[in-house]
C-alpha atoms as a PDB file:
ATOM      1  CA  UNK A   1      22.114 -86.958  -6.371  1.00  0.00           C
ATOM      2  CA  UNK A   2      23.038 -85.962  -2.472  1.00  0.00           C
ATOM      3  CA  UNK A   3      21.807 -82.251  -1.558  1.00  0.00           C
ATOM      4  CA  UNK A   4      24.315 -79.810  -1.189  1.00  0.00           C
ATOM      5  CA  UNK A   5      24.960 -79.686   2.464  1.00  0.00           C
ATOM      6  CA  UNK A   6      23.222 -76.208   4.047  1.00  0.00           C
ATOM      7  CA  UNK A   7      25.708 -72.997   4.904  1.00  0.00           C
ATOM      8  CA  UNK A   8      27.810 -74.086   2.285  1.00  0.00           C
ATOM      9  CA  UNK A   9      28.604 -71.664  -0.766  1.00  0.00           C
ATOM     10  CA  UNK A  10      29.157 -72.288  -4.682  1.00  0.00           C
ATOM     11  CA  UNK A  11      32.019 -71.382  -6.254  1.00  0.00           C
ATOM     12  CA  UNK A  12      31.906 -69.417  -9.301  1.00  0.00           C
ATOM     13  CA  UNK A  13      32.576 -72.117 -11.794  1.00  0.00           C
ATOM     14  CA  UNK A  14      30.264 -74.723  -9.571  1.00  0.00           C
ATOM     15  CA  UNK A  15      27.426 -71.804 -10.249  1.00  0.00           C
ATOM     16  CA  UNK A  16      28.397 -71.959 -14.190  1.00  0.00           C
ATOM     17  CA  UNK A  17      28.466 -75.873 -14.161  1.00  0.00           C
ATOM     18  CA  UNK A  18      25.232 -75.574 -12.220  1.00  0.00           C
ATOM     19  CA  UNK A  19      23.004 -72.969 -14.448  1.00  0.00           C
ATOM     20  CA  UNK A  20      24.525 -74.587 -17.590  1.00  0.00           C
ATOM     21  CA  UNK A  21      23.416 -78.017 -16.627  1.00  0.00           C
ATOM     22  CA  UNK A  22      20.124 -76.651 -14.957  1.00  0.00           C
ATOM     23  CA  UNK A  23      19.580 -74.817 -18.738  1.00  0.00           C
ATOM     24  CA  UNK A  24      19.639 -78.167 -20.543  1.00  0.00           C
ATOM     25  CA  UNK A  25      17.425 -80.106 -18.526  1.00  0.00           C
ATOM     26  CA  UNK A  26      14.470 -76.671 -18.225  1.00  0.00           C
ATOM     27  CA  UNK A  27      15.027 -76.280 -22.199  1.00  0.00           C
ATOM     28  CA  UNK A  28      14.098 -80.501 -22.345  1.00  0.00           C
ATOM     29  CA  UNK A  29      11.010 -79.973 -20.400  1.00  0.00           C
ATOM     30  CA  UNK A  30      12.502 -80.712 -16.594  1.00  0.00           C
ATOM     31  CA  UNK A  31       9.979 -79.254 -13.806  1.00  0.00           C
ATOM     32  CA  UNK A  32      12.168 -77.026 -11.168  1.00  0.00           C
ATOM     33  CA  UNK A  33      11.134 -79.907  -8.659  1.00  0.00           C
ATOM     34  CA  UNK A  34      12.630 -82.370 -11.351  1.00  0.00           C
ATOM     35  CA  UNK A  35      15.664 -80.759 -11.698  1.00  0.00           C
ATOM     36  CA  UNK A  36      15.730 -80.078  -8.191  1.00  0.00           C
ATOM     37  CA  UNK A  37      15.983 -83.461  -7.275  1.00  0.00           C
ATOM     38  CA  UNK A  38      18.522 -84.442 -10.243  1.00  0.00           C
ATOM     39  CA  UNK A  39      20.949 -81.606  -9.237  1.00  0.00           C
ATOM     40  CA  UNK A  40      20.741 -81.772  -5.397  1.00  0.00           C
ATOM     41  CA  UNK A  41      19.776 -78.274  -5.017  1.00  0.00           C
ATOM     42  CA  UNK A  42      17.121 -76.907  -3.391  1.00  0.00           C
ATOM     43  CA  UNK A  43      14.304 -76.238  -5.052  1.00  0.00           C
ATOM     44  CA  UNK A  44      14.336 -72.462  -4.068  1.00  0.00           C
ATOM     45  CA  UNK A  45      18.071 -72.223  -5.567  1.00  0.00           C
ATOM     46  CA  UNK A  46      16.876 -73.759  -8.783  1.00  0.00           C
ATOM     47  CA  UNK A  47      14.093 -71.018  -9.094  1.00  0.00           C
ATOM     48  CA  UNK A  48      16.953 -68.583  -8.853  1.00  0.00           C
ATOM     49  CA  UNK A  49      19.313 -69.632 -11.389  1.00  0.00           C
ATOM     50  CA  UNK A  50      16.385 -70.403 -13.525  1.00  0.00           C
ATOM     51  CA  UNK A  51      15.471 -66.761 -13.017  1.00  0.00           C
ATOM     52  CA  UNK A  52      18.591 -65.452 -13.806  1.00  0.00           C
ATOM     53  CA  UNK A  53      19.253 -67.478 -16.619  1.00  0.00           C
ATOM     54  CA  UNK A  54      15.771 -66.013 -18.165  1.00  0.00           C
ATOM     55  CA  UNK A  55      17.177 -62.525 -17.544  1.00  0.00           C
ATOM     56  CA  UNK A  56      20.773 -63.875 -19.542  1.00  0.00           C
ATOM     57  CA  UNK A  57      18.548 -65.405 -22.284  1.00  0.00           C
ATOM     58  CA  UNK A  58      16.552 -61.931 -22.733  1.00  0.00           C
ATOM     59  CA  UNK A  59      19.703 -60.178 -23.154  1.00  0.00           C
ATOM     60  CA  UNK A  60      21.298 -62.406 -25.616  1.00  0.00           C
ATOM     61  CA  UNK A  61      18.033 -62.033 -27.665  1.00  0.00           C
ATOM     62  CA  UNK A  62      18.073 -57.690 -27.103  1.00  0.00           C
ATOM     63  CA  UNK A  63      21.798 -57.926 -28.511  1.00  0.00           C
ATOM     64  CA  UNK A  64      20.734 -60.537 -31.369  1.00  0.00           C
ATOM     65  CA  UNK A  65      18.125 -58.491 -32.307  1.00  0.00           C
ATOM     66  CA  UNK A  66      19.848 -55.006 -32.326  1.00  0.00           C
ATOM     67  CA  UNK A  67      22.764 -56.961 -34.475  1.00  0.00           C
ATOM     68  CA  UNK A  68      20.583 -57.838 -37.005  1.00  0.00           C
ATOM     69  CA  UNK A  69      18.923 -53.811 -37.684  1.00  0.00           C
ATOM     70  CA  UNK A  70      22.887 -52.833 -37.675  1.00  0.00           C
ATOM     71  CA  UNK A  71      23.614 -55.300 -40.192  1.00  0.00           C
ATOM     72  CA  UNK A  72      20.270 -54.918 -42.328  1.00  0.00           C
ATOM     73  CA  UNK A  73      21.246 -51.046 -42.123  1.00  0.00           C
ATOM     74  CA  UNK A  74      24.179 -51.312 -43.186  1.00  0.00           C
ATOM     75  CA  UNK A  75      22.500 -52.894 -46.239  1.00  0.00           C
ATOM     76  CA  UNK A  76      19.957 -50.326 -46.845  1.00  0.00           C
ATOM     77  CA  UNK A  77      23.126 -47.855 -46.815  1.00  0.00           C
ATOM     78  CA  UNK A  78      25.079 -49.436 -49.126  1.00  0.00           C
ATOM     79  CA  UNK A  79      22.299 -50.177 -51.540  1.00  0.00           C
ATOM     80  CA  UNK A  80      21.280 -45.920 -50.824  1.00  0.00           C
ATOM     81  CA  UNK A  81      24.612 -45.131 -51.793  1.00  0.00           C
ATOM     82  CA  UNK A  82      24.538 -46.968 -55.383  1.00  0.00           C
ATOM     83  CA  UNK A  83      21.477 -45.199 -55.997  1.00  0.00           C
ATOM     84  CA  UNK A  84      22.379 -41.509 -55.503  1.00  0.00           C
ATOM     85  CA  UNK A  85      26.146 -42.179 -57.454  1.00  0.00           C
ATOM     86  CA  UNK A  86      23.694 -43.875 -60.122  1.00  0.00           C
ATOM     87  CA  UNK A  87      20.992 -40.578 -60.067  1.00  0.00           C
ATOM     88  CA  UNK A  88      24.321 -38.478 -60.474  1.00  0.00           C
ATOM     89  CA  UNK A  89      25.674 -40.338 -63.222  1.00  0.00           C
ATOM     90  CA  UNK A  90      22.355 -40.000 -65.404  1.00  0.00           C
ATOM     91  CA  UNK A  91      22.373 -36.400 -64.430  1.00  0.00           C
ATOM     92  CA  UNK A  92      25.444 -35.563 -66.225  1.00  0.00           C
ATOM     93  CA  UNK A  93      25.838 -34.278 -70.422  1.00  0.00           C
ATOM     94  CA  UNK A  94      26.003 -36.472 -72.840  1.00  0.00           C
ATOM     95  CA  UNK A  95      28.365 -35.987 -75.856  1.00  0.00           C
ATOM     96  CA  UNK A  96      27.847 -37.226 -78.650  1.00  0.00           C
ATOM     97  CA  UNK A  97      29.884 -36.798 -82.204  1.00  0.00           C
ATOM     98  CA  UNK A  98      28.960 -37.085 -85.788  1.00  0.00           C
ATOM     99  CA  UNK A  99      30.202 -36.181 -89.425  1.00  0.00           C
ATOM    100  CA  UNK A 100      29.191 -33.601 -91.002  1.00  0.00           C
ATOM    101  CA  UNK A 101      29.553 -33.713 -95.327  1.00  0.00           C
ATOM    102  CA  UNK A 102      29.591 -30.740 -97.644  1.00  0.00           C
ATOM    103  CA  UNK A 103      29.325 -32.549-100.763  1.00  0.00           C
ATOM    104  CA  UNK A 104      31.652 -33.885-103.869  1.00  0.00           C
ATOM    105  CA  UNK A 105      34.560 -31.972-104.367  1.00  0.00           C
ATOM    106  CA  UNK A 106      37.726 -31.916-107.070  1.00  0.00           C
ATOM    107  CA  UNK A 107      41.466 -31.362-105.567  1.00  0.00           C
ATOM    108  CA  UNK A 108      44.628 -31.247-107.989  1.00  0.00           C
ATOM    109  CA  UNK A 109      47.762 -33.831-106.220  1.00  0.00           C
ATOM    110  CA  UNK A 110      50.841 -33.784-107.634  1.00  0.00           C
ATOM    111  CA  UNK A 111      52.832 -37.055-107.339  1.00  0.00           C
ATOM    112  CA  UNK A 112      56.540 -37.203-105.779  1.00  0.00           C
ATOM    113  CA  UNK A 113      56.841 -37.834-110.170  1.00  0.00           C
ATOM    114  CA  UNK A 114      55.918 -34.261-111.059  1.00  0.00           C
ATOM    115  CA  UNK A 115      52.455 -35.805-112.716  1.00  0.00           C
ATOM    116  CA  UNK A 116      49.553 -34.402-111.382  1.00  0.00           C
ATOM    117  CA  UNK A 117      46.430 -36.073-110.945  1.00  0.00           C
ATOM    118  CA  UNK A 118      42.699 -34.557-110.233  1.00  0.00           C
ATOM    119  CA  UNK A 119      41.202 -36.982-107.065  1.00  0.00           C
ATOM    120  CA  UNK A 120      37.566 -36.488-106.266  1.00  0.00           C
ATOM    121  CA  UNK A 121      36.874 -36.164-102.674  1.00  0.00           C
ATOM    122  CA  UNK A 122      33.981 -36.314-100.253  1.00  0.00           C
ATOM    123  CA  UNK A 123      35.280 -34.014 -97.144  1.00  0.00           C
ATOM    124  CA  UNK A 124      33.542 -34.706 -93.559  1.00  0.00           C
ATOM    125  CA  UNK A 125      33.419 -32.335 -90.619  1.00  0.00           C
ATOM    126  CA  UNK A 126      33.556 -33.321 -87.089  1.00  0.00           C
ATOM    127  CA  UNK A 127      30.707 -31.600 -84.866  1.00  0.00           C
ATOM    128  CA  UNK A 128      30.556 -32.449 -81.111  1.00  0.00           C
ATOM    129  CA  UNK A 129      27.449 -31.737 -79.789  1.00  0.00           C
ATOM    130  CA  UNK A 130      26.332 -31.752 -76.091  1.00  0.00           C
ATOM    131  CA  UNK A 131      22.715 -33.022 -74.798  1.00  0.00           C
ATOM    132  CA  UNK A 132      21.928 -32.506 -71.320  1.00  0.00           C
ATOM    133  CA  UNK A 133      19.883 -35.107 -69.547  1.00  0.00           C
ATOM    134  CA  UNK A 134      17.335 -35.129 -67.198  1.00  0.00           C
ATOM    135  CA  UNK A 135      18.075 -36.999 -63.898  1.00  0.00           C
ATOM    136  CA  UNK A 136      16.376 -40.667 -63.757  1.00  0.00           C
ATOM    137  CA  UNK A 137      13.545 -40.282 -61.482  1.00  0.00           C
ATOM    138  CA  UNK A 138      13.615 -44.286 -60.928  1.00  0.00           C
ATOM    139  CA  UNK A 139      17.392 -44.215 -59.000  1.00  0.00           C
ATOM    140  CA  UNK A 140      15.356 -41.499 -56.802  1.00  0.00           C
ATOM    141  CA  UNK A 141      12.836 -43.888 -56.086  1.00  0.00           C
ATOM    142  CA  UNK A 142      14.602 -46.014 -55.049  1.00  0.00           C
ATOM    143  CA  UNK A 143      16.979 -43.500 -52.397  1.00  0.00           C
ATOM    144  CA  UNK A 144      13.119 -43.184 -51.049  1.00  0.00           C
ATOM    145  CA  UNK A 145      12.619 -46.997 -50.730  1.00  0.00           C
ATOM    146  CA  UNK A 146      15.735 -47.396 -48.801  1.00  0.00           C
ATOM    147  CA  UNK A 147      14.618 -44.340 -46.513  1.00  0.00           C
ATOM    148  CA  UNK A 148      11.045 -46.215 -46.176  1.00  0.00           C
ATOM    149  CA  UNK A 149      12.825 -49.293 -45.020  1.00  0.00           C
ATOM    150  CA  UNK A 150      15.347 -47.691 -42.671  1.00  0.00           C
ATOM    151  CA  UNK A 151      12.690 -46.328 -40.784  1.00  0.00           C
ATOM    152  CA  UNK A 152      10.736 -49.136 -40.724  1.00  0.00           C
ATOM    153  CA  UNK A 153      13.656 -50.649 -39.357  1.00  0.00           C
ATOM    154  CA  UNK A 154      14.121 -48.491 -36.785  1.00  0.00           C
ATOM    155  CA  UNK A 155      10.923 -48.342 -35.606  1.00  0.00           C
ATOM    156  CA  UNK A 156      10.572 -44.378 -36.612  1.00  0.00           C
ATOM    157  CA  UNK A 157       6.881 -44.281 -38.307  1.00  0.00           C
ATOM    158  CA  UNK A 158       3.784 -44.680 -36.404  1.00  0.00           C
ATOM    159  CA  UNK A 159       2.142 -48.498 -36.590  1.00  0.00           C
ATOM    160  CA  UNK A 160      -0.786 -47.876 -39.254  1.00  0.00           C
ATOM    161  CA  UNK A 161      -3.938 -48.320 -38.339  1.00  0.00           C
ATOM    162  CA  UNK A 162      -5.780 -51.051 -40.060  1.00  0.00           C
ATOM    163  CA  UNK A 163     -10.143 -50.925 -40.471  1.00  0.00           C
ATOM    164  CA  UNK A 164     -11.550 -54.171 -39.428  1.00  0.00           C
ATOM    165  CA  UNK A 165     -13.557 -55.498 -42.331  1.00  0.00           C
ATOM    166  CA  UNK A 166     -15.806 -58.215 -42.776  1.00  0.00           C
ATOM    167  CA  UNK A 167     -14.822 -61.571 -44.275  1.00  0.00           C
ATOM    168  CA  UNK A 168     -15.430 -61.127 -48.111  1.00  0.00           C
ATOM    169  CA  UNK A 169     -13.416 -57.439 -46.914  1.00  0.00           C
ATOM    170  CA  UNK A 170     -15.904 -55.970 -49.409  1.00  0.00           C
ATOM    171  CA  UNK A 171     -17.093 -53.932 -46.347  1.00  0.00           C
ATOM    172  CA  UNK A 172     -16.726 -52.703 -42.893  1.00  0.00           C
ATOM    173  CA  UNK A 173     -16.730 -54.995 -39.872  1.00  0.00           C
ATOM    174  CA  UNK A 174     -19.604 -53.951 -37.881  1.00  0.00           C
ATOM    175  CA  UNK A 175     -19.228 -57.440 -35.093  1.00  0.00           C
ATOM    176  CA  UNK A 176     -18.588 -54.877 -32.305  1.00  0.00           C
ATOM    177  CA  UNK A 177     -21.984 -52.811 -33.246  1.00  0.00           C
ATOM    178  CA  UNK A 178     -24.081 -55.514 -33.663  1.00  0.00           C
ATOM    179  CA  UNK A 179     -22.383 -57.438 -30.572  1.00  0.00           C
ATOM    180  CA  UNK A 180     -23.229 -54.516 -28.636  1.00  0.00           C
ATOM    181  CA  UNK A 181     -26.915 -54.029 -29.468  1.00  0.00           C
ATOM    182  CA  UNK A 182     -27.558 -57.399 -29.184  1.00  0.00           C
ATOM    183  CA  UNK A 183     -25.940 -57.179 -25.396  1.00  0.00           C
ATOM    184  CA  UNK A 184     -28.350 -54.316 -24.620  1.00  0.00           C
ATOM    185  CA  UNK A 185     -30.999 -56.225 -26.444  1.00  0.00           C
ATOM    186  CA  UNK A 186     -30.086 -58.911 -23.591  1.00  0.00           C
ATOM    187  CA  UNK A 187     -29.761 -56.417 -21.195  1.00  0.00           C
ATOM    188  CA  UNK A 188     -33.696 -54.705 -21.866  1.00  0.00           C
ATOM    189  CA  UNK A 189     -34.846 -58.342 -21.689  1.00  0.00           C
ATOM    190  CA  UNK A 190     -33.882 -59.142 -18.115  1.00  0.00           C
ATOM    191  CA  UNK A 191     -35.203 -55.789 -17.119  1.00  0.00           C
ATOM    192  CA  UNK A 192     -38.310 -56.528 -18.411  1.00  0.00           C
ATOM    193  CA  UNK A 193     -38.334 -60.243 -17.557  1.00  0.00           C
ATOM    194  CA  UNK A 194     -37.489 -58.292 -13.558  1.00  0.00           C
ATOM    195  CA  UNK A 195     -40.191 -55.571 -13.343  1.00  0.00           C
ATOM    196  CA  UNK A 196     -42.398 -58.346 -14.386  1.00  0.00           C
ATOM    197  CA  UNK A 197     -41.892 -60.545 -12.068  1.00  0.00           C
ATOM    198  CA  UNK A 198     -41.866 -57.620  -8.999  1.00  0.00           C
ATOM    199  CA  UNK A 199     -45.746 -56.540 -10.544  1.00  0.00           C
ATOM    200  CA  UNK A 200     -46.879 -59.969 -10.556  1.00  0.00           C
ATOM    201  CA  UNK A 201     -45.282 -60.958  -6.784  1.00  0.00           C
ATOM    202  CA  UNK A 202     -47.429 -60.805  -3.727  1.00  0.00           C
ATOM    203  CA  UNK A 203     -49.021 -57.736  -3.461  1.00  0.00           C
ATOM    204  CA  UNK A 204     -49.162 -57.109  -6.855  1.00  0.00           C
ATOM    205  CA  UNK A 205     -52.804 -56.086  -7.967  1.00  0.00           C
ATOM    206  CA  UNK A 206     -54.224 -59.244  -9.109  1.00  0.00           C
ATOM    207  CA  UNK A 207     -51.506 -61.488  -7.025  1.00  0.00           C
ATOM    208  CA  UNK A 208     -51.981 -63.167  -3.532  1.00  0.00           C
ATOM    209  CA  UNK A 209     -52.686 -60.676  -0.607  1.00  0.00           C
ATOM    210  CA  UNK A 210     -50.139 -59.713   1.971  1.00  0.00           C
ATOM    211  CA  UNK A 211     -51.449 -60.839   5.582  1.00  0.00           C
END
């Protein structure tokens, strides 16, 4: 493709044609010098938009990201929500009713006739009683998972700190310690290897006379 001829400036839609074309061909695996010479830009103006076009792709990811904690909050609200109106329901008293019998009993009726008639009955007495109930602690446990999560979400605890262990994780890693005593192992070995050397060089007792 011809250059684009020096002095000259881009319109803003020939800069949006540009970086979106200059976008597909970096995201296929185009070299700036590649692309360059496909677009008719110089190289330097490539390097540009490509720069910018980083920046546009960072901020798209920022806002992508920060969507997806609203929305998961939002969740972890929600679900929060159901718990406590849940904890409050098992919180309130429970009525309950039952029938209460005294035993076998005779009454007289008289019938719209004038006959009477003797009619065993077996009376029952409504009793409403009230039981109050403890709050279930497993609707609270789970107001404290969404609280765990929410600040996990948000970032709010402090990263834990995990203890190296060894392979079978059965104990403590201890690569560093031994790592660094076998360094200064290393390190008294040239040292001796050195002195050696300097008492056993001319002029050394025992080694070749200095003239």
């Amino acid at each position: 493709m011809a250059a684009q001829p020096k002095g000259t400036r881009r319109s803003q839609s020939q800069i949006e044609r540009d970086r979106l074309r200059i976008s597909g061909w970096y995201l296929a695996g185009m070299t700036q010098w590649e692309i360059h010479e496909k677009i008719g830009l110089s190289q330097a103006q490539v390097s540009r938009d490509l720069k910018h076009l980083h920046g546009e792709w960072l901020k798209q990811a920022t806002e992508n990201i920060a969507t997806l904690k609203a929305r998961e909050l939002a969740k972890v609200d929600g679900l929060e929500r159901t718990y406590w109106a849940a904890w409050e329901r098992s919180c309130r008293e429970a009525k309950r009713k039952s029938l209460k019998t005294e035993g076998t009993i005779t009454r007289e009726i008289t019938d719209p006739d004038g006959s009477t008639r003797f009619v065993q009955q077996v009376p029952a007495e409504q009793v409403l009683t009230t039981e109050e109930r403890v709050g279930d602690k497993r609707y609270l446990e789970g107001v404290q998972w969404c609280i765990d999560r929410r600040c996990k979400i948000l970032g709010v605890d402090a990263p834990l700190k995990v203890a190296p262990t060894a392979p079978t994780g059965d104990k403590a890693f201890d690569g560093i310690e031994r790592g660094a005593a076998r360094f200064t192992e290393y390190i008294n070995r040239i040292l001796a290897y050195r002195d050696a050397q300097e008492n056993s060089g001319p002029g050394a007792e025992g080694g070749t006379p200095q003239n």
